[in-house]
N, C-alpha and C. Protein backbone atom coordinates (compact mmCIF):
# COMPACT_ATOMS: atom_id res chain seq x y z
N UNK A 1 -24.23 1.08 -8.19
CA UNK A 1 -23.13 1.07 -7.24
C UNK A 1 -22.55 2.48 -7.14
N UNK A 2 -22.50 2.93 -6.02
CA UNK A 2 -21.93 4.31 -5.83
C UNK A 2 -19.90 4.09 -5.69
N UNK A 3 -19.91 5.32 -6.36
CA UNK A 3 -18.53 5.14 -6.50
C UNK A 3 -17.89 6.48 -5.89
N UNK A 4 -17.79 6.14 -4.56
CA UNK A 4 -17.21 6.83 -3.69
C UNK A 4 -16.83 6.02 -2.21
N UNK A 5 -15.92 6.29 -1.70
CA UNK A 5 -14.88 5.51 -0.67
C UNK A 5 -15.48 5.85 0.35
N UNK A 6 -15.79 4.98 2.17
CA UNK A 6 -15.96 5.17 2.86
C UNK A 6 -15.41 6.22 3.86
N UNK A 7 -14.17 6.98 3.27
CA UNK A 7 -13.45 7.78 4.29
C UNK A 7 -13.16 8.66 3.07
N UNK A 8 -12.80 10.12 3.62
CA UNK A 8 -12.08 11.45 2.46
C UNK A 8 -10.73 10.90 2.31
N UNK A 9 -10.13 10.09 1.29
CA UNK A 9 -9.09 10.74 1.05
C UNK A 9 -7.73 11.53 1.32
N UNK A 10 -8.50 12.75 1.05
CA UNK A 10 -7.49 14.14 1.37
C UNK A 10 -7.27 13.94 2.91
N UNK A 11 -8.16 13.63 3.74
CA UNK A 11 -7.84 13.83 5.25
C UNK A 11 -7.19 12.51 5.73
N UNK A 12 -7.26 11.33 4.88
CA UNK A 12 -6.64 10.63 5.54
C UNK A 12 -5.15 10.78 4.85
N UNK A 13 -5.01 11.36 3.54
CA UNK A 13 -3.09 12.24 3.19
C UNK A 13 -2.96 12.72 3.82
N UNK A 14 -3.98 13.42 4.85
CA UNK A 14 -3.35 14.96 5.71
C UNK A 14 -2.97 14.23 7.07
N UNK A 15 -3.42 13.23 7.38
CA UNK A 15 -3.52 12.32 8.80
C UNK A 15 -2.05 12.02 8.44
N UNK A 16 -2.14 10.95 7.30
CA UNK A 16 -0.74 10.34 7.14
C UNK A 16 0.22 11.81 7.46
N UNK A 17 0.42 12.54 6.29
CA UNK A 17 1.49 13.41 6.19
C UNK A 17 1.67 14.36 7.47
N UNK A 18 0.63 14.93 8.04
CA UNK A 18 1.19 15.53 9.32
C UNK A 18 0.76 14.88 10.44
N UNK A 19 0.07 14.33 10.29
CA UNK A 19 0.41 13.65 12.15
C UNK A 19 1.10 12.31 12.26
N UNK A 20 1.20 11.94 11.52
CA UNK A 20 1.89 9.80 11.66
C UNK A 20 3.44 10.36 11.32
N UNK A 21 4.40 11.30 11.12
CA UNK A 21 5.62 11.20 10.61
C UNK A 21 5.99 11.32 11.80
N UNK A 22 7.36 10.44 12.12
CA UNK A 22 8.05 10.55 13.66
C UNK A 22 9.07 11.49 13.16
N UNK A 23 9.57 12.51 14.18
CA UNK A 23 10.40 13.67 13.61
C UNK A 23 12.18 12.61 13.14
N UNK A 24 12.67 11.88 13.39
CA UNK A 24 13.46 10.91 13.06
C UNK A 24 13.42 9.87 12.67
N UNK A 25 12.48 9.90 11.76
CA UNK A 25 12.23 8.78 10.45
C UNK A 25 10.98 7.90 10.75
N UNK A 26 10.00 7.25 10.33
CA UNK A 26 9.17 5.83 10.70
C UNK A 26 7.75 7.09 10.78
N UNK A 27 6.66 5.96 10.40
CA UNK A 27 5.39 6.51 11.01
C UNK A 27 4.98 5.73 12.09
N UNK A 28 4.17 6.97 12.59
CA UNK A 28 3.33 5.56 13.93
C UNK A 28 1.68 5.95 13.73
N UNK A 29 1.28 5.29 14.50
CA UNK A 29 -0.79 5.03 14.53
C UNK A 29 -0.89 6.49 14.70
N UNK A 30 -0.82 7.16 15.92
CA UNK A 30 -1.07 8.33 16.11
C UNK A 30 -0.25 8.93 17.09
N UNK A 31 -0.56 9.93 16.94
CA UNK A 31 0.63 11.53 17.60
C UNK A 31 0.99 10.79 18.87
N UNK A 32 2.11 11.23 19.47
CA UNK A 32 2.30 10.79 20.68
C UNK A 32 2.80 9.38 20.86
N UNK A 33 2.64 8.22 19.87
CA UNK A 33 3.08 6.87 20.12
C UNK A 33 4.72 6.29 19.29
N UNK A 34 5.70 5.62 19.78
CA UNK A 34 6.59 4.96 18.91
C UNK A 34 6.45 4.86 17.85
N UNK A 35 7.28 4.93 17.16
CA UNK A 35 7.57 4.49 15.67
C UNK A 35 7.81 2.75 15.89
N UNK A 36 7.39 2.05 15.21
CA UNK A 36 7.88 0.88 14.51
C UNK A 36 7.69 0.18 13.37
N UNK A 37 8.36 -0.86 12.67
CA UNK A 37 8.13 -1.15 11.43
C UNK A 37 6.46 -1.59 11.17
N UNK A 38 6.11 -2.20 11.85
CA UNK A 38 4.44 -2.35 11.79
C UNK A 38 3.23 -0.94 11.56
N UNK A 39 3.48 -0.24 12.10
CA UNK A 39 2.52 0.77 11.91
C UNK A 39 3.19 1.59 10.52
N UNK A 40 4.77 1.67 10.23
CA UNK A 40 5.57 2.58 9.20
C UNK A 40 4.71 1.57 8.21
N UNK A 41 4.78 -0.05 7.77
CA UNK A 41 4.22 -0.30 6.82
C UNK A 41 2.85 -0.49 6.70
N UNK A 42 2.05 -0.40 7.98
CA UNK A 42 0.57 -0.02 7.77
C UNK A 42 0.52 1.19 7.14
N UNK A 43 1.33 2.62 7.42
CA UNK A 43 0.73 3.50 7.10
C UNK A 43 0.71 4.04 5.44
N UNK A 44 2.40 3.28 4.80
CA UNK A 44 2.84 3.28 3.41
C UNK A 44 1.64 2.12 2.93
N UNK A 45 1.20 1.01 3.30
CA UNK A 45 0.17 0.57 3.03
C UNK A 45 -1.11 1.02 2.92
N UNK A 46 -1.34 2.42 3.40
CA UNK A 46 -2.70 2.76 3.21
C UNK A 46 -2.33 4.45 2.50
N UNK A 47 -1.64 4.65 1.74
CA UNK A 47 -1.49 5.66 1.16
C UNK A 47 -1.58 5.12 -0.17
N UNK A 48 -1.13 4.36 -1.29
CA UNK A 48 -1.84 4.37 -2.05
C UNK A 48 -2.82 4.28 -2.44
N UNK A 49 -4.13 3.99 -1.49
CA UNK A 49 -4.99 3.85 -1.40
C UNK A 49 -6.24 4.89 -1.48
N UNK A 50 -5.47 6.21 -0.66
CA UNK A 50 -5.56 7.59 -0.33
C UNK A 50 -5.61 8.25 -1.25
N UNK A 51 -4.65 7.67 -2.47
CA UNK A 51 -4.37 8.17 -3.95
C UNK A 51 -5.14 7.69 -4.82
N UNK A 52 -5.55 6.80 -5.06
CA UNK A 52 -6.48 6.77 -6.22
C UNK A 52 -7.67 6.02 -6.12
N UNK A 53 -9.22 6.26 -6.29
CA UNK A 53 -10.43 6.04 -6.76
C UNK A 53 -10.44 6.02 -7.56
N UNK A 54 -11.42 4.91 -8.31
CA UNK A 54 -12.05 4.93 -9.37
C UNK A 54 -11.28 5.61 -10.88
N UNK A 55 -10.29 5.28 -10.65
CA UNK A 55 -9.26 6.14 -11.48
C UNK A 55 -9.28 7.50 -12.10
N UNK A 56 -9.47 7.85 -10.24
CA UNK A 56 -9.32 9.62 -10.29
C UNK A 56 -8.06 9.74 -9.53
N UNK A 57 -7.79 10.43 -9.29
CA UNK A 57 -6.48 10.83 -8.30
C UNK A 57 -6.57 11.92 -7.60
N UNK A 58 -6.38 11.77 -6.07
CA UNK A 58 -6.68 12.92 -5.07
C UNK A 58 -5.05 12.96 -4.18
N UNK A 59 -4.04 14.02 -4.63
CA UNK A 59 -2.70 14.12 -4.00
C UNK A 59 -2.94 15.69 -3.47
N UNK A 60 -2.73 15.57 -2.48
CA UNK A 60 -2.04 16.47 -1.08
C UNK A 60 -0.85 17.27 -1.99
N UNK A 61 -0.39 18.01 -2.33
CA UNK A 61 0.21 18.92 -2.75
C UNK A 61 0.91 18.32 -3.91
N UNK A 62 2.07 18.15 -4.11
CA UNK A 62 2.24 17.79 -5.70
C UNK A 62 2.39 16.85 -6.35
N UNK A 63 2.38 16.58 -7.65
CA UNK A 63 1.81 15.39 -8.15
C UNK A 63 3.04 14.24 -7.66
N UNK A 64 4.01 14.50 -7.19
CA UNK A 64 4.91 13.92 -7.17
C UNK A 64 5.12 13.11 -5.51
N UNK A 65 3.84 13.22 -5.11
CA UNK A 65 3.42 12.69 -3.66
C UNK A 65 2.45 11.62 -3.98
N UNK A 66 2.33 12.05 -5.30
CA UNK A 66 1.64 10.20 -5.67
C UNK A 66 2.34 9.17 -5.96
N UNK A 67 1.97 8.42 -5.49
CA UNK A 67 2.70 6.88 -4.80
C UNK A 67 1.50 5.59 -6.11
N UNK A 68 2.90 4.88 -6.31
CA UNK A 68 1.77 3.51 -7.01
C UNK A 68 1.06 2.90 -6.18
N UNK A 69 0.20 2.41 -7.34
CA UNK A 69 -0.94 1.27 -6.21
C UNK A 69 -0.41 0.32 -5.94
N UNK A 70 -0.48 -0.52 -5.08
CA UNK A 70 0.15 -1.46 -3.98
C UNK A 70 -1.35 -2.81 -4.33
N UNK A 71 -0.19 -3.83 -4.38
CA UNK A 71 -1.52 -5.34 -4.61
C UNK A 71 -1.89 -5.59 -2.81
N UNK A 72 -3.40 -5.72 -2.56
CA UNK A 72 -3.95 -5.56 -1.41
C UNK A 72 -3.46 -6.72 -0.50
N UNK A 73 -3.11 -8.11 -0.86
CA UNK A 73 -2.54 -8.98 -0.31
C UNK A 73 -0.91 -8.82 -0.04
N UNK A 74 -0.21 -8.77 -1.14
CA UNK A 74 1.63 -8.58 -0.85
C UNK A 74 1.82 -7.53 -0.36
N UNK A 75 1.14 -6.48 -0.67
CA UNK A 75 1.51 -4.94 -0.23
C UNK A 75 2.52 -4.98 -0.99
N UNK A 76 2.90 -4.94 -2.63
CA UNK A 76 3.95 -4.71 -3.61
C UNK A 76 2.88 -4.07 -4.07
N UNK A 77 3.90 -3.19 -5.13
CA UNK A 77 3.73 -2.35 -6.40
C UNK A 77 3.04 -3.00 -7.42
N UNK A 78 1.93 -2.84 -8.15
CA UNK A 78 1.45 -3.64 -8.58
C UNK A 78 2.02 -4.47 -9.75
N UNK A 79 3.39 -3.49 -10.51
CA UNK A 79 4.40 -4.07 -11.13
C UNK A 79 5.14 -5.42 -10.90
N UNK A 80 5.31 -4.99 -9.39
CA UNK A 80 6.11 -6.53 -8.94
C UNK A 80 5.38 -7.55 -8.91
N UNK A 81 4.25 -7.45 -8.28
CA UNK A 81 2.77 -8.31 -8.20
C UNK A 81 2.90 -9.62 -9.58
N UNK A 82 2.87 -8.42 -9.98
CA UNK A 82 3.04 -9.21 -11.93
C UNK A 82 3.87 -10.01 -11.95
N UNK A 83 4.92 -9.65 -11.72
CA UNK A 83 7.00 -10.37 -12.02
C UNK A 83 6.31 -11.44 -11.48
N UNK A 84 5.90 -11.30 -10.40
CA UNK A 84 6.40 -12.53 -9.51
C UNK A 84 5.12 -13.28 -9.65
N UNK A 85 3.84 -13.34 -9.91
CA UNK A 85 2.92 -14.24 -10.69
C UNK A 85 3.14 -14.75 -11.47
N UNK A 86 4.07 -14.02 -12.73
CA UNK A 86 4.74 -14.80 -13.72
C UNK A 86 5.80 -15.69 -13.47
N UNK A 87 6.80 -15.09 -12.51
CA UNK A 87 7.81 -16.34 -12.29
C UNK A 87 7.00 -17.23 -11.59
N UNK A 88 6.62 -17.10 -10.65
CA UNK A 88 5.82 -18.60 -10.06
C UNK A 88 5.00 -19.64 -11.09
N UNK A 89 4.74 -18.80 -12.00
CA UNK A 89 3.64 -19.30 -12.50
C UNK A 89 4.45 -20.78 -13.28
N UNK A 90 5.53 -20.17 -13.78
CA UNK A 90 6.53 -20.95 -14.63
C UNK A 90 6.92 -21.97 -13.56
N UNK A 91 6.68 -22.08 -12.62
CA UNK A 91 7.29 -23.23 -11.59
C UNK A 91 6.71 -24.59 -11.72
N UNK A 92 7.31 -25.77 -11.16
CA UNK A 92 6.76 -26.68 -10.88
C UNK A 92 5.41 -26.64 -9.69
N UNK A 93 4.76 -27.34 -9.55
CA UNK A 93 3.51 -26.83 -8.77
C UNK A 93 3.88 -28.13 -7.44
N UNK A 94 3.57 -28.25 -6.10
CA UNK A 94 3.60 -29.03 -5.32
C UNK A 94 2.80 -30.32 -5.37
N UNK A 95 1.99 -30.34 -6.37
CA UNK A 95 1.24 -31.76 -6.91
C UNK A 95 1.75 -32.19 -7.78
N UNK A 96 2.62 -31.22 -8.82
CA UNK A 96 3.91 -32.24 -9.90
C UNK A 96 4.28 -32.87 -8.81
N UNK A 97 5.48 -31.75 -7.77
CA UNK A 97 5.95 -32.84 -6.94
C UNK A 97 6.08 -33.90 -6.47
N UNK A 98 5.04 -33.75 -5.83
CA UNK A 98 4.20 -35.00 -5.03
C UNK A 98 4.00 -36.88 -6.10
N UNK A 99 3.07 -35.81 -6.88
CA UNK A 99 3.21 -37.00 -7.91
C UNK A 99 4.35 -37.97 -8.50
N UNK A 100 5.27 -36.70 -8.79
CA UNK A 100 6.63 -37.61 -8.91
C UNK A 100 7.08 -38.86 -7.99
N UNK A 101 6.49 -38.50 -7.06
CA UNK A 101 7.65 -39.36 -5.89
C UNK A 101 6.84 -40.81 -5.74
């Protein structure tokens, strides 16, 4: 298995960081289009991504532009991911439920 990503990386940090920032806050798809919350969290959605392979790390200028990894379904931190597997986990399940009744 080759362990390398279908796209560079670095160019898609450089995509994000200079062309997707709207000069008054939000990212958008590309140069020239609206900002809205859909494309701002597509694009924070595909930057941690940008950041780490194979547990190497490729950051666009300083280390402090690295961003955590994000769980591919919630789009959370993979910290929260956790919390909240664990609290659910502790729950009643919808077939206790059910059963009860």
């Amino acid at each position: 298995m080759t362990k390398e990503w279908l796209f560079s990386q670095i160019a898609l940090q450089d995509y994000i960081l200079f062309c997707c920032q709207y000069p008054s806050g939000g990212l958008v798809d590309k140069p020239g289009k609206s900002r809205d919350y859909y494309h701002t969290c597509y694009c924070l959605s595909a930057s941690p991504s940008r950041n780490t392979a194979f547990k190497s790390q490729f950051v666009r200028g300083e280390q402090n532009n690295l961003l955590e990894p994000t769980h591919p379904v919630f789009n959370i931190v993979l910290s929260k991911a956790d919390k909240m597997a664990k609290y659910f986990s502790s729950k009643v399940t919808i077939n206790e439920v059910i059963k009860k009744q």
